[in-house]
C-alpha atoms as a PDB file:
ATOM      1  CA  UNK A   1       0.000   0.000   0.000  1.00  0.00           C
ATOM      2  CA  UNK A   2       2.949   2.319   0.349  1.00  0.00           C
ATOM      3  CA  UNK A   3       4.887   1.631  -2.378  1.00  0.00           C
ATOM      4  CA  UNK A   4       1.649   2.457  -4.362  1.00  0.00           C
ATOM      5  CA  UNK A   5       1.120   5.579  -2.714  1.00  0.00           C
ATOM      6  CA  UNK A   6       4.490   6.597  -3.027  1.00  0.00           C
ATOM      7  CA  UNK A   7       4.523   5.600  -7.039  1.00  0.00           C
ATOM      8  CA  UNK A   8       1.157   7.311  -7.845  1.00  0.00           C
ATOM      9  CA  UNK A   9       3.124  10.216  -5.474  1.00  0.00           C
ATOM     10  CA  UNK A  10       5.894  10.121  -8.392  1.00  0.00           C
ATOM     11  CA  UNK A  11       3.235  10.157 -11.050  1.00  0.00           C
ATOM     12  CA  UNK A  12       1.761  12.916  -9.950  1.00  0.00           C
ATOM     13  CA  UNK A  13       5.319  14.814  -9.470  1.00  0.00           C
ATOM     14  CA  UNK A  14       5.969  13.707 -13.353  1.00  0.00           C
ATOM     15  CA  UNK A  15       3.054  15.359 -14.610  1.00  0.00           C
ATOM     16  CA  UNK A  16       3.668  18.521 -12.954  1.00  0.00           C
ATOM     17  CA  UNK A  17       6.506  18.796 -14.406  1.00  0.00           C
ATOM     18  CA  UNK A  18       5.162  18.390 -17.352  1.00  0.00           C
ATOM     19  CA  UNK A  19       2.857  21.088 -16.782  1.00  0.00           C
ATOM     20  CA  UNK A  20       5.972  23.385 -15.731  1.00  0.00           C
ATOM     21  CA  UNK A  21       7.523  23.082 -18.569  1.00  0.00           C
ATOM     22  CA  UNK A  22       5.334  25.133 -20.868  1.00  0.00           C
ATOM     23  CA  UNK A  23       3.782  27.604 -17.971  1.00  0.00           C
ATOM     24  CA  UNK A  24       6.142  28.010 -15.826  1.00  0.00           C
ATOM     25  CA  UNK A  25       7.762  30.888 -17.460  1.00  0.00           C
ATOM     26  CA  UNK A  26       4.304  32.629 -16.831  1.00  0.00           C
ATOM     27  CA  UNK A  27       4.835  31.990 -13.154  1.00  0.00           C
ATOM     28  CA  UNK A  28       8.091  33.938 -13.311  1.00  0.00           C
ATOM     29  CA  UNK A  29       5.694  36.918 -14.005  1.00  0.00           C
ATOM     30  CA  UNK A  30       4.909  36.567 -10.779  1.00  0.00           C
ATOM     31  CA  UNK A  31       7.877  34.957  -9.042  1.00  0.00           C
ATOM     32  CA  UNK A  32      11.387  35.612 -10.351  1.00  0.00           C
ATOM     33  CA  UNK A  33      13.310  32.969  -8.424  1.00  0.00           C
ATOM     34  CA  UNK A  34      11.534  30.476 -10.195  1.00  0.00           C
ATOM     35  CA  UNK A  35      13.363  31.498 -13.748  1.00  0.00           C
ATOM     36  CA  UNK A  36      16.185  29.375 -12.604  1.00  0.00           C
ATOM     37  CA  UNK A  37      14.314  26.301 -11.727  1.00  0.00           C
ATOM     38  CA  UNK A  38      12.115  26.891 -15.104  1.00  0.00           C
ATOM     39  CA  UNK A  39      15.303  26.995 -17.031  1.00  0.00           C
ATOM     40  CA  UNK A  40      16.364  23.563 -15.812  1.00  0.00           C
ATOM     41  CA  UNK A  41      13.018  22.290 -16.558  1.00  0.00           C
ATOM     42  CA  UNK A  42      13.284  23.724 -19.956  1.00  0.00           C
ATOM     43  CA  UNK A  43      16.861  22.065 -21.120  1.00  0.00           C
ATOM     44  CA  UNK A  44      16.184  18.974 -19.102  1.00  0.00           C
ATOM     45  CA  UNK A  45      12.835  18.526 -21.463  1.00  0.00           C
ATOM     46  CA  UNK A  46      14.275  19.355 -24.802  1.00  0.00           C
ATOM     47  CA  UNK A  47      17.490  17.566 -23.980  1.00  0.00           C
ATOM     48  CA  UNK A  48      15.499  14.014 -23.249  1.00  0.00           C
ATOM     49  CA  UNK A  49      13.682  14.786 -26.481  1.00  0.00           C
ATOM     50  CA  UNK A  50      16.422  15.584 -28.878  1.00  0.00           C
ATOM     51  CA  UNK A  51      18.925  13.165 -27.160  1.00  0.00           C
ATOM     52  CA  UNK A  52      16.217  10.484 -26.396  1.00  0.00           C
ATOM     53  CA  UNK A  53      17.722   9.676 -23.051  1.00  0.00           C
ATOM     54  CA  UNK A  54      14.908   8.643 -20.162  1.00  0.00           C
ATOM     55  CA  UNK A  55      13.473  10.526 -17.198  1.00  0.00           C
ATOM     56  CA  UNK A  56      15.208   9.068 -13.552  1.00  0.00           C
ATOM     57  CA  UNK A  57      11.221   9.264 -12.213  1.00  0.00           C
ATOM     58  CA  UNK A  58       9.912   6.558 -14.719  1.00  0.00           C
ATOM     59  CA  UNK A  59      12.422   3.958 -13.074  1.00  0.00           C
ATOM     60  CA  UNK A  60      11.662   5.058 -10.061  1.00  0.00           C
ATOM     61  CA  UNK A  61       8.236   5.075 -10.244  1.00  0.00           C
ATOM     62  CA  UNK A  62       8.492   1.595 -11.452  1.00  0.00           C
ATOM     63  CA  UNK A  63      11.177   0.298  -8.872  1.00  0.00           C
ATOM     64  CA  UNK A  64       8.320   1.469  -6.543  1.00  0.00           C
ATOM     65  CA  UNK A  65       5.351  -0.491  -8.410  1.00  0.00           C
ATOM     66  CA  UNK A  66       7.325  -3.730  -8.445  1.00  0.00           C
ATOM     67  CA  UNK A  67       8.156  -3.617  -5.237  1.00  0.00           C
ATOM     68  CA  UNK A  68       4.704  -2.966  -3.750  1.00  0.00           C
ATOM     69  CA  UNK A  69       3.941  -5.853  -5.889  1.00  0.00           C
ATOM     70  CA  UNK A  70       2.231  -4.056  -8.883  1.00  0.00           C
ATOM     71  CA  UNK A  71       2.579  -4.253 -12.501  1.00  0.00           C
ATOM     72  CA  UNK A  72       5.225  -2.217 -14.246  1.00  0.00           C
ATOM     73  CA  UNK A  73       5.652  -0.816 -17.478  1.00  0.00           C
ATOM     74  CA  UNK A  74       8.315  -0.773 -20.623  1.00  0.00           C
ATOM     75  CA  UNK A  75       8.666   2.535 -22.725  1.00  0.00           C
ATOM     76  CA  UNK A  76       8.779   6.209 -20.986  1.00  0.00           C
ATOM     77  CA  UNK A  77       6.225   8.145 -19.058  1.00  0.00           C
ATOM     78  CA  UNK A  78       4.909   9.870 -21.430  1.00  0.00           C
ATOM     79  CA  UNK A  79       4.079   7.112 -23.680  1.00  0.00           C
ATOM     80  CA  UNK A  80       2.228   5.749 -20.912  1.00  0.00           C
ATOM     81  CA  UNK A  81      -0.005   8.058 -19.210  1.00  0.00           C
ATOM     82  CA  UNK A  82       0.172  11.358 -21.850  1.00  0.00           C
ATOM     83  CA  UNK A  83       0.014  10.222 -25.250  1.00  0.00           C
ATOM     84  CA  UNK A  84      -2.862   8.256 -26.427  1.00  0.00           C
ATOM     85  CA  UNK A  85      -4.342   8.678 -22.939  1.00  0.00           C
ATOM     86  CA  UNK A  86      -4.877  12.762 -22.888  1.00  0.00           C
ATOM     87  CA  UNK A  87      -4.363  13.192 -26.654  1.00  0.00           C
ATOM     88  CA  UNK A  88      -3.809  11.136 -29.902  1.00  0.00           C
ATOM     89  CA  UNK A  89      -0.210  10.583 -30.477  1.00  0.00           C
ATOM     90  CA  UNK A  90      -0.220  12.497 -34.175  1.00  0.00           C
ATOM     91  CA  UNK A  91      -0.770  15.682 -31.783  1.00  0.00           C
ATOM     92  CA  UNK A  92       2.702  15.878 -30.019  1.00  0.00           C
ATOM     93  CA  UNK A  93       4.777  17.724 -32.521  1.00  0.00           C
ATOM     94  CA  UNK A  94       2.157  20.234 -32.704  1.00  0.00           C
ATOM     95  CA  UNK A  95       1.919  20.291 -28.036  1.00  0.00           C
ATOM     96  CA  UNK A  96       5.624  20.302 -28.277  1.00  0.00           C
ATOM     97  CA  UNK A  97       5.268  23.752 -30.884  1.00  0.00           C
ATOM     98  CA  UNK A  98       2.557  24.357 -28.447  1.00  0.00           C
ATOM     99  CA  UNK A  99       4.653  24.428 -25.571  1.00  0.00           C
ATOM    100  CA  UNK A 100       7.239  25.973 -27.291  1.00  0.00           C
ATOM    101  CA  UNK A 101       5.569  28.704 -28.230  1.00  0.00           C
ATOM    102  CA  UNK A 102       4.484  29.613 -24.199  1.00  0.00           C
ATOM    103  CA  UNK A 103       7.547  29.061 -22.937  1.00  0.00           C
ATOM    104  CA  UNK A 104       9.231  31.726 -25.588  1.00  0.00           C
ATOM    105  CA  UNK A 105       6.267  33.943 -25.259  1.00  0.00           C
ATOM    106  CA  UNK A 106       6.746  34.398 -21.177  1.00  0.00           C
ATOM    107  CA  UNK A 107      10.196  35.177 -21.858  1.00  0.00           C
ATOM    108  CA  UNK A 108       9.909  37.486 -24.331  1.00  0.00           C
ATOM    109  CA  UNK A 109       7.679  39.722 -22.020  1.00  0.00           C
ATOM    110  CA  UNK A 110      10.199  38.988 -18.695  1.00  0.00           C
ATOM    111  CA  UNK A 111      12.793  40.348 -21.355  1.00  0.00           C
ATOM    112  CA  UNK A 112      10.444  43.297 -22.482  1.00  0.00           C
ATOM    113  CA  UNK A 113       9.568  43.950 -18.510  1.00  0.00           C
ATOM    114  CA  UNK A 114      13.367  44.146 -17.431  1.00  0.00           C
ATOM    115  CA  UNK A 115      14.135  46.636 -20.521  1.00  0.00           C
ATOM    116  CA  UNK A 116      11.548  48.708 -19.907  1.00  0.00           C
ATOM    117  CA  UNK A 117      12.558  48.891 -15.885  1.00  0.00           C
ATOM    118  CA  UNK A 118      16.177  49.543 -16.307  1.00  0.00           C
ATOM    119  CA  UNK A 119      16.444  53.546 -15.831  1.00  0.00           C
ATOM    120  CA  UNK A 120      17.757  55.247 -18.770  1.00  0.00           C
ATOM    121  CA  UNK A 121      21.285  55.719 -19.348  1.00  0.00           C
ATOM    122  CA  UNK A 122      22.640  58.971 -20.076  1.00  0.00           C
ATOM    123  CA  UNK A 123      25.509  59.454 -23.003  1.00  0.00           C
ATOM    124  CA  UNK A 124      27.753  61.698 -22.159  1.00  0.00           C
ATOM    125  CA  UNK A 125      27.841  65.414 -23.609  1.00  0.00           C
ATOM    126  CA  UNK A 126      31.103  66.917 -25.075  1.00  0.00           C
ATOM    127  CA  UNK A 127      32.335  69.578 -23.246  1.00  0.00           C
ATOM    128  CA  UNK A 128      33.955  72.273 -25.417  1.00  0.00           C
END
């Protein structure tokens, strides 16, 4: 009962990450130290896309499953509980564009924001 608990604790924890990933630049509206964790989020999601390598949380959600004597599952999270499931599979390169697309647009106005704050800086006049 525990080990289930603590796996369906790990799926949950998976999927909001998931969910950070394309919002969570919005949240740095709001909360600037979160840029830094966003960032991570950011490269550590394109980087297991482009290089293909898998999330740490999928074995451990599994390690967890097996031993509370549950069923496990081959292939990555994703393929297991997000495509297919929430959405037909032919969607994800247009939710990846998607979620490219928010993440790019909340930093474009953090960028826009921090411009327009920065006081104005004065060129110097010639003397003479």
């Amino acid at each position: 009962m525990v080990y289930r608990a603590l796996s369906d604790t790990v799926v949950v924890g998976h999927l909001l990450f998931l969910v950070f990933i394309p919002v969570g630049g919005f949240l740095a509206w709001r909360w600037r130290w979160i840029i830094g964790v966003h960032v991570a989020a950011v490269v550590w999601g394109a980087a297991s896309i482009v290089i293909g390598f898998d999330c740490p949380l999928t074995p451990l959600e599994n390690g967890l499953r097996k031993r509370g004597g549950e069923a496990t599952y081959e292939g990555g999270f994703v393929n297991r509980y997000v495509e297919d499931v929430l959405y037909p599979d032919e969607y994800t390169p247009y939710l990846r564009a998607l979620a490219i697309l928010l993440v790019v647009t909340a930093y474009a106005r953090l960028l826009r924001v921090r411009r327009a704050s920065r006081p104005a800086v004065e060129l110097p006049t010639s003397v003479g």
